[in-house]
C-alpha atoms as a PDB file:
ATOM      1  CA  UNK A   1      24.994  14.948  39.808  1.00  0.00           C
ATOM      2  CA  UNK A   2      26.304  13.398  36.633  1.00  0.00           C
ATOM      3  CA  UNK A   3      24.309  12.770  33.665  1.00  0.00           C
ATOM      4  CA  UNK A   4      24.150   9.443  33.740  1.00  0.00           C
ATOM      5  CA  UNK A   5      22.402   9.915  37.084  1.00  0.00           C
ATOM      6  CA  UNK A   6      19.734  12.521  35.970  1.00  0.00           C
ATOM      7  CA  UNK A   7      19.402   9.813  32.538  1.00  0.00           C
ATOM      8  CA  UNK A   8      18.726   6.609  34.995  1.00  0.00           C
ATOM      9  CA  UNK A   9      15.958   8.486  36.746  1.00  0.00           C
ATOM     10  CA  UNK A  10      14.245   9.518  33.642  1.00  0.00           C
ATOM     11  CA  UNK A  11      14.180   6.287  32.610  1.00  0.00           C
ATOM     12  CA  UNK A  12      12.565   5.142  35.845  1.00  0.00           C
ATOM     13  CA  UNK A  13      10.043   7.795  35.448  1.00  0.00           C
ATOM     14  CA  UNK A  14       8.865   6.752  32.118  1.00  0.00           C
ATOM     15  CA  UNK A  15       9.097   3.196  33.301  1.00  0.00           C
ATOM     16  CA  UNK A  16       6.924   4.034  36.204  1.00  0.00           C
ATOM     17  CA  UNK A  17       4.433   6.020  33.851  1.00  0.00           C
ATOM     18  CA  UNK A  18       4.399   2.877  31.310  1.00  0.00           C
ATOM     19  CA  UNK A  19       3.259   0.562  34.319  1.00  0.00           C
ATOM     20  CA  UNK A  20       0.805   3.169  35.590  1.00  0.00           C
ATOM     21  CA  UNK A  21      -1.117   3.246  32.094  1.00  0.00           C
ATOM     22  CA  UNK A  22      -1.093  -0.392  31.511  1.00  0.00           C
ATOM     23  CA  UNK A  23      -2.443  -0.747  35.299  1.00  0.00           C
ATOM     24  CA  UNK A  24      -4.898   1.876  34.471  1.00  0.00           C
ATOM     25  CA  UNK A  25      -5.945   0.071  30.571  1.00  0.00           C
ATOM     26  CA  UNK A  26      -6.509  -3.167  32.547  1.00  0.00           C
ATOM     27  CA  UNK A  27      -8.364  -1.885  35.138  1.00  0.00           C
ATOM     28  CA  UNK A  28     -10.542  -0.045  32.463  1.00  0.00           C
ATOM     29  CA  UNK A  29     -10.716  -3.805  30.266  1.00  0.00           C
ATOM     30  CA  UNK A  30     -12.140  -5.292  33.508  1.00  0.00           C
ATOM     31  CA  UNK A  31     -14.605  -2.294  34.392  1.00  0.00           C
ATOM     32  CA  UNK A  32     -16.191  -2.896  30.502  1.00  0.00           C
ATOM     33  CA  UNK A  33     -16.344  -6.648  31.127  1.00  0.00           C
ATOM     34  CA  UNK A  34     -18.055  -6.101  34.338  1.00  0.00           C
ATOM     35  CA  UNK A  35     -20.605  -3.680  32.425  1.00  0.00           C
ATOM     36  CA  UNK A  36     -21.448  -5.609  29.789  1.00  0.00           C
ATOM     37  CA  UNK A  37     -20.023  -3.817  27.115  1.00  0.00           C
ATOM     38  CA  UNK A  38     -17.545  -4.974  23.794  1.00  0.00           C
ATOM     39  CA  UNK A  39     -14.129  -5.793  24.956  1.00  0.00           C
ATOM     40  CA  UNK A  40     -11.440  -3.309  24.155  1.00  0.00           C
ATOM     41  CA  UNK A  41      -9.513  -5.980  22.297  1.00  0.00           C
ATOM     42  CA  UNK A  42     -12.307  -6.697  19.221  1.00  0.00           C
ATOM     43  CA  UNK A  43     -10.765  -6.252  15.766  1.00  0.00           C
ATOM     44  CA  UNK A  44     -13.939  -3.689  15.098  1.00  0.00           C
ATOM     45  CA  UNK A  45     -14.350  -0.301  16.752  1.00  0.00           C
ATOM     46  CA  UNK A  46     -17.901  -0.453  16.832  1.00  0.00           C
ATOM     47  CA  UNK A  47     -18.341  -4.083  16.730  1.00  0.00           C
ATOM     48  CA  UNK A  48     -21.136  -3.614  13.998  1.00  0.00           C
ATOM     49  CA  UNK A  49     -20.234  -6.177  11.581  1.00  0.00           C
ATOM     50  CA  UNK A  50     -22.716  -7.065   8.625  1.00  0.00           C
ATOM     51  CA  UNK A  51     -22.187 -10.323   7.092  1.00  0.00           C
ATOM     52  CA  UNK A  52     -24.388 -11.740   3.833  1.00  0.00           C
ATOM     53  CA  UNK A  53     -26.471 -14.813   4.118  1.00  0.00           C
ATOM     54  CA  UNK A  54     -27.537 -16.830   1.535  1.00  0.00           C
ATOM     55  CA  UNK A  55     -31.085 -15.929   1.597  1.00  0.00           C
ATOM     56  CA  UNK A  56     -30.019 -11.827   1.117  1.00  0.00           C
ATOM     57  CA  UNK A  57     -28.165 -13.563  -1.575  1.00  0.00           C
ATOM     58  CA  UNK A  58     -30.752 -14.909  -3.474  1.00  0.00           C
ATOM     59  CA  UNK A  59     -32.843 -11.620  -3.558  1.00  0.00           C
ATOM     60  CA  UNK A  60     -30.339 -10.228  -6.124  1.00  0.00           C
ATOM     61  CA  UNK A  61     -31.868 -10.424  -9.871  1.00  0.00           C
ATOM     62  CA  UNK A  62     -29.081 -12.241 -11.124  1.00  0.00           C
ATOM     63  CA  UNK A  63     -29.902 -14.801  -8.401  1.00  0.00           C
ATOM     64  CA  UNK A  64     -33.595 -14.796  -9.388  1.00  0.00           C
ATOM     65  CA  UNK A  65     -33.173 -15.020 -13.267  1.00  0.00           C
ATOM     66  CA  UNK A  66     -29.916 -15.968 -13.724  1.00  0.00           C
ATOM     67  CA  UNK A  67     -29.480 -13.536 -15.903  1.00  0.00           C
ATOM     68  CA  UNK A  68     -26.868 -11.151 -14.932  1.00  0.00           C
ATOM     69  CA  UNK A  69     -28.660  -7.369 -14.282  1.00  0.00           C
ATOM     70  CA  UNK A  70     -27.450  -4.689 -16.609  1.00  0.00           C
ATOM     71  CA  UNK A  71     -25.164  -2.042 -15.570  1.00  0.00           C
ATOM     72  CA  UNK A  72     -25.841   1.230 -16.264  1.00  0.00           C
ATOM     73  CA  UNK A  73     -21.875   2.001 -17.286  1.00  0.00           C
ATOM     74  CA  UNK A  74     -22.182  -0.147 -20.633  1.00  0.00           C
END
């Protein structure tokens, strides 16, 4: 057997293993969905995200007064 031989069916093996692990991510996508749970493809891990309203805004003391608070590093 030449090389060139023996380097085609590598390639086919790695091929096949690509298509096996996408088969088995999409299968795994659609198993989550099915469950209820976060899809895989969210831009957070956890898919806690904490966002700021205006009302936790306004509980500041620079919100309140208007008067920027102190810092402690002055």
């Amino acid at each position: 057997m030449g090389t060139t031989y023996l380097k085609r069916q590598k390639e086919m093996k790695r091929l096949e293993k690509q298509r096996q692990k996408a088969e088995r991510r999409a299968q795994k996508k659609l198993a989550d969905r099915a469950q209820g749970g976060i899809p895989a493809d969210t831009n957070s891990p956890t898919g806690d995200e904490t966002t700021i309203t205006s009302s936790e805004q306004l509980d500041t003391p620079e919100a309140t007064s208007g008067v920027p608070a102190k810092s402690s590093f002055s």
